[in-house]
Protein backbone atom coordinates (compact mmCIF):
# COMPACT_ATOMS: atom_id res chain seq x y z
CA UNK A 1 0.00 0.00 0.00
CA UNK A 2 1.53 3.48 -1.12
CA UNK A 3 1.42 5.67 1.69
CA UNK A 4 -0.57 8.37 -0.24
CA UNK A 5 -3.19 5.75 -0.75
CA UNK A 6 -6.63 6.18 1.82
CA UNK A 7 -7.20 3.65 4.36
CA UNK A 8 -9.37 0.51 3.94
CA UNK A 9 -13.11 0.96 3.47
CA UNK A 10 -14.87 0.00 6.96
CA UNK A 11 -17.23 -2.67 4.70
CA UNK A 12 -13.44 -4.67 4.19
CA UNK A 13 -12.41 -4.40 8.15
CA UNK A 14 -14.69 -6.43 10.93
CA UNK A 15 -14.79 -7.18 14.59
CA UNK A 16 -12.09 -10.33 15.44
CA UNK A 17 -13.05 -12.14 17.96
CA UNK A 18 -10.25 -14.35 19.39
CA UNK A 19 -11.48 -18.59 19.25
CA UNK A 20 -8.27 -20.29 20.09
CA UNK A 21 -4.62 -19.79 20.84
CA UNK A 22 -2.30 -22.54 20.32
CA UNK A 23 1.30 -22.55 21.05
CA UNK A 24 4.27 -25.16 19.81
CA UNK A 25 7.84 -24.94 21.23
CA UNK A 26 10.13 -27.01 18.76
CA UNK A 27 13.71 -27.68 20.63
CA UNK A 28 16.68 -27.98 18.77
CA UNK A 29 20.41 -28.15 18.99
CA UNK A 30 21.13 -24.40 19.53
CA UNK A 31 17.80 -23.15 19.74
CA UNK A 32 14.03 -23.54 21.06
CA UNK A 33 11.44 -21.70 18.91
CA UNK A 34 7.75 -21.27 20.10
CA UNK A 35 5.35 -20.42 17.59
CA UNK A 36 1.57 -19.49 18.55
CA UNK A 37 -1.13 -19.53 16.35
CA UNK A 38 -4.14 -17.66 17.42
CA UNK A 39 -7.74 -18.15 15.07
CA UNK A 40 -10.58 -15.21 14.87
CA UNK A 41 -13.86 -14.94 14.19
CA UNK A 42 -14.24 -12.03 12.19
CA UNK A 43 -17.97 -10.60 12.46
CA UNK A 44 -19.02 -7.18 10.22
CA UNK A 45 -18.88 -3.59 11.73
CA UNK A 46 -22.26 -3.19 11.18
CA UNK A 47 -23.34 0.45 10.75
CA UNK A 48 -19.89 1.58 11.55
CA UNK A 49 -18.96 4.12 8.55
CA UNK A 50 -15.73 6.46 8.16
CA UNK A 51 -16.72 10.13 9.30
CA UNK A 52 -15.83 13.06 7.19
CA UNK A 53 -13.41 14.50 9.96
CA UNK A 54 -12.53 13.57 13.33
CA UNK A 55 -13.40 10.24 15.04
CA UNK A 56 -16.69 8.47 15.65
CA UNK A 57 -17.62 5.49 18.02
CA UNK A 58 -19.81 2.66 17.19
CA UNK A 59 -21.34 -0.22 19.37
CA UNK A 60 -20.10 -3.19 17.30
CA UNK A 61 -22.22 -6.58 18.31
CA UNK A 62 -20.07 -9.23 18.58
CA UNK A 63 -21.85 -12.69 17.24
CA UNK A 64 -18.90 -15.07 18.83
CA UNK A 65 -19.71 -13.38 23.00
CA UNK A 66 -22.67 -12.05 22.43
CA UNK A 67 -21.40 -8.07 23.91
CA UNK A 68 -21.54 -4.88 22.26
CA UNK A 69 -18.01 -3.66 21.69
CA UNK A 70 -17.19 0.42 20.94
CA UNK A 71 -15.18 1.18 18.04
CA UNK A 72 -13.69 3.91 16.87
CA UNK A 73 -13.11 5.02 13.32
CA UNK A 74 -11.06 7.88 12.51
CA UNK A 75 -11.75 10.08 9.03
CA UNK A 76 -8.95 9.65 5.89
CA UNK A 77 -7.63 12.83 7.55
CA UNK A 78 -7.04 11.60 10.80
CA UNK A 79 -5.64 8.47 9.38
CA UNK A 80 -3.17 10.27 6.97
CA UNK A 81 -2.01 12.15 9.46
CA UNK A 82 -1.19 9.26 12.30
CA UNK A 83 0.31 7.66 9.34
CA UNK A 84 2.91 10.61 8.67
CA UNK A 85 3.43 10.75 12.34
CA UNK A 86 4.47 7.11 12.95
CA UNK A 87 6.77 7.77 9.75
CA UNK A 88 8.55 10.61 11.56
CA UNK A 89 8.96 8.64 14.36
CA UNK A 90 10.23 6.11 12.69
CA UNK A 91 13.00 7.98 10.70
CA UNK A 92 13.86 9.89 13.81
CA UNK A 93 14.82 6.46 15.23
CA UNK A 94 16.63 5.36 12.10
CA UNK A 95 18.47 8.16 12.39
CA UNK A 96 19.62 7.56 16.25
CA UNK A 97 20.58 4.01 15.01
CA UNK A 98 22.97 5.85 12.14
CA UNK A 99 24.04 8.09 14.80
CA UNK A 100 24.81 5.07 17.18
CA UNK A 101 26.28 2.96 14.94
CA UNK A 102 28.72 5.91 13.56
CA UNK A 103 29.94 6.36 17.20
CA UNK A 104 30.19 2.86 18.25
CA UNK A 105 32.15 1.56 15.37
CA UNK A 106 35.37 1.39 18.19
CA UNK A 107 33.17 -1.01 20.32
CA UNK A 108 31.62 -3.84 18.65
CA UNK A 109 28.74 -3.43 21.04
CA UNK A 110 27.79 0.27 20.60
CA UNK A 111 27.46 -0.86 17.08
CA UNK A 112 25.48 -4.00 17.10
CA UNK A 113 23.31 -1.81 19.45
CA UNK A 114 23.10 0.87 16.49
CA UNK A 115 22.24 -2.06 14.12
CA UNK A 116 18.93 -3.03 16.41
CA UNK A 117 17.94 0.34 16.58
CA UNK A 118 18.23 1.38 12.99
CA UNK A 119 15.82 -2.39 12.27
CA UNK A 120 13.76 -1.23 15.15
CA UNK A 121 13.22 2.34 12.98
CA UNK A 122 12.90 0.62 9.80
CA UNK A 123 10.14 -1.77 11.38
CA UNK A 124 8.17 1.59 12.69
CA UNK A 125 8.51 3.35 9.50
CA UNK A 126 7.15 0.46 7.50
CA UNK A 127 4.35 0.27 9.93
CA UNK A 128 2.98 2.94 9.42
CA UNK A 129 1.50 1.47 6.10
CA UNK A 130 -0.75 -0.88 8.15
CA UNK A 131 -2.73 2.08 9.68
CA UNK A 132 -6.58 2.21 9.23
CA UNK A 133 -8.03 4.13 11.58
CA UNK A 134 -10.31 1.44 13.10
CA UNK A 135 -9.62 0.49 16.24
CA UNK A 136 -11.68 -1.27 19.57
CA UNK A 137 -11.83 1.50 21.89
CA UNK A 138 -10.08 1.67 25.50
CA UNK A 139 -12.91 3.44 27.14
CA UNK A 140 -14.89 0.85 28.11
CA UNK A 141 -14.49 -2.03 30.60
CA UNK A 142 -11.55 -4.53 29.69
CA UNK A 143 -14.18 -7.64 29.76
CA UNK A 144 -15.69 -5.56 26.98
CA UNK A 145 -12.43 -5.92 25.30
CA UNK A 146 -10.58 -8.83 26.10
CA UNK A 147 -10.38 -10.98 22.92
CA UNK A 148 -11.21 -8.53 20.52
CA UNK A 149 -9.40 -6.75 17.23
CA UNK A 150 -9.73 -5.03 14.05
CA UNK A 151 -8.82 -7.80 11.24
CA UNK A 152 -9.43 -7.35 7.41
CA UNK A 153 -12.31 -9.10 6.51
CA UNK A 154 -11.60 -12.17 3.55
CA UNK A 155 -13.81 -12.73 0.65
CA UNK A 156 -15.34 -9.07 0.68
């Protein structure tokens, strides 16, 4: 997704509701790895629509628990401009990473330090891509949360 380009319709994003969570821890010779898999039900937003400016909330019904859940949808405004924000962040901490690495070169650690913060930077900035504005809101209880997301919808 070009960052110029809007965010996701609301029709394409629903409601996840978390089913199962499943880990596996796989030990080998120098390593262990644990990988968790964790399933959704994804149920439609409803009447949930993208304002012209600011941020809305909806009451979202969740099919899988049966509880209304609040979400809140920013406007392609809003979005835009969180996106450009986590960007600047993002580059600001690619550049500390530079800046790092360029002093640490002497100590192998200063630089190797540098090198995780300049990937840490480049994760944020690419990020930023991912952001759609629809989110499950914090003000509300956390049982009203627990278990929930905003997932793309398939097959819409």
């Amino acid at each position: 997704m070009a960052d110029s380009e809007p965010p996701l319709p609301v029709v394409r994003l629903g409601l996840a509701h978390e089913t199962s969570r499943a880990s596996t821890t796989k030990s080998g010779f120098t390593k262990t790895t644990t990988t968790t898999t964790i399933r959704y039900q994804v149920h439609p937003l409803g009447g949930a629509r993208r304002p012209t400016a600011g941020t809305e909330s909806y009451a979202v019904y969740c099919g899988t628990c049966r509880k209304s859940v609040q979400v809140m949808v920013d406007a392609d405004p809003v979005v835009m401009a969180k996106r450009r924000q986590q960007r600047g962040w993002g580059w600001v901490v690619v550049l500390a990473g530079v800046a790092v690495m360029a002093l640490g070169i002497p100590k192998p650690a200063f630089f190797l330090g540098g090198v995780l913060v300049l990937v840490l930077g480049a994760v944020v900035v690419t990020g930023a891509r991912s952001q759609q504005g629809v989110r499950v809101s914090k003000d509300q209880p956390i049982a009203a949360r627990r278990g929930h997301t905003i997932r793309e919808r398939r097959g819409v």
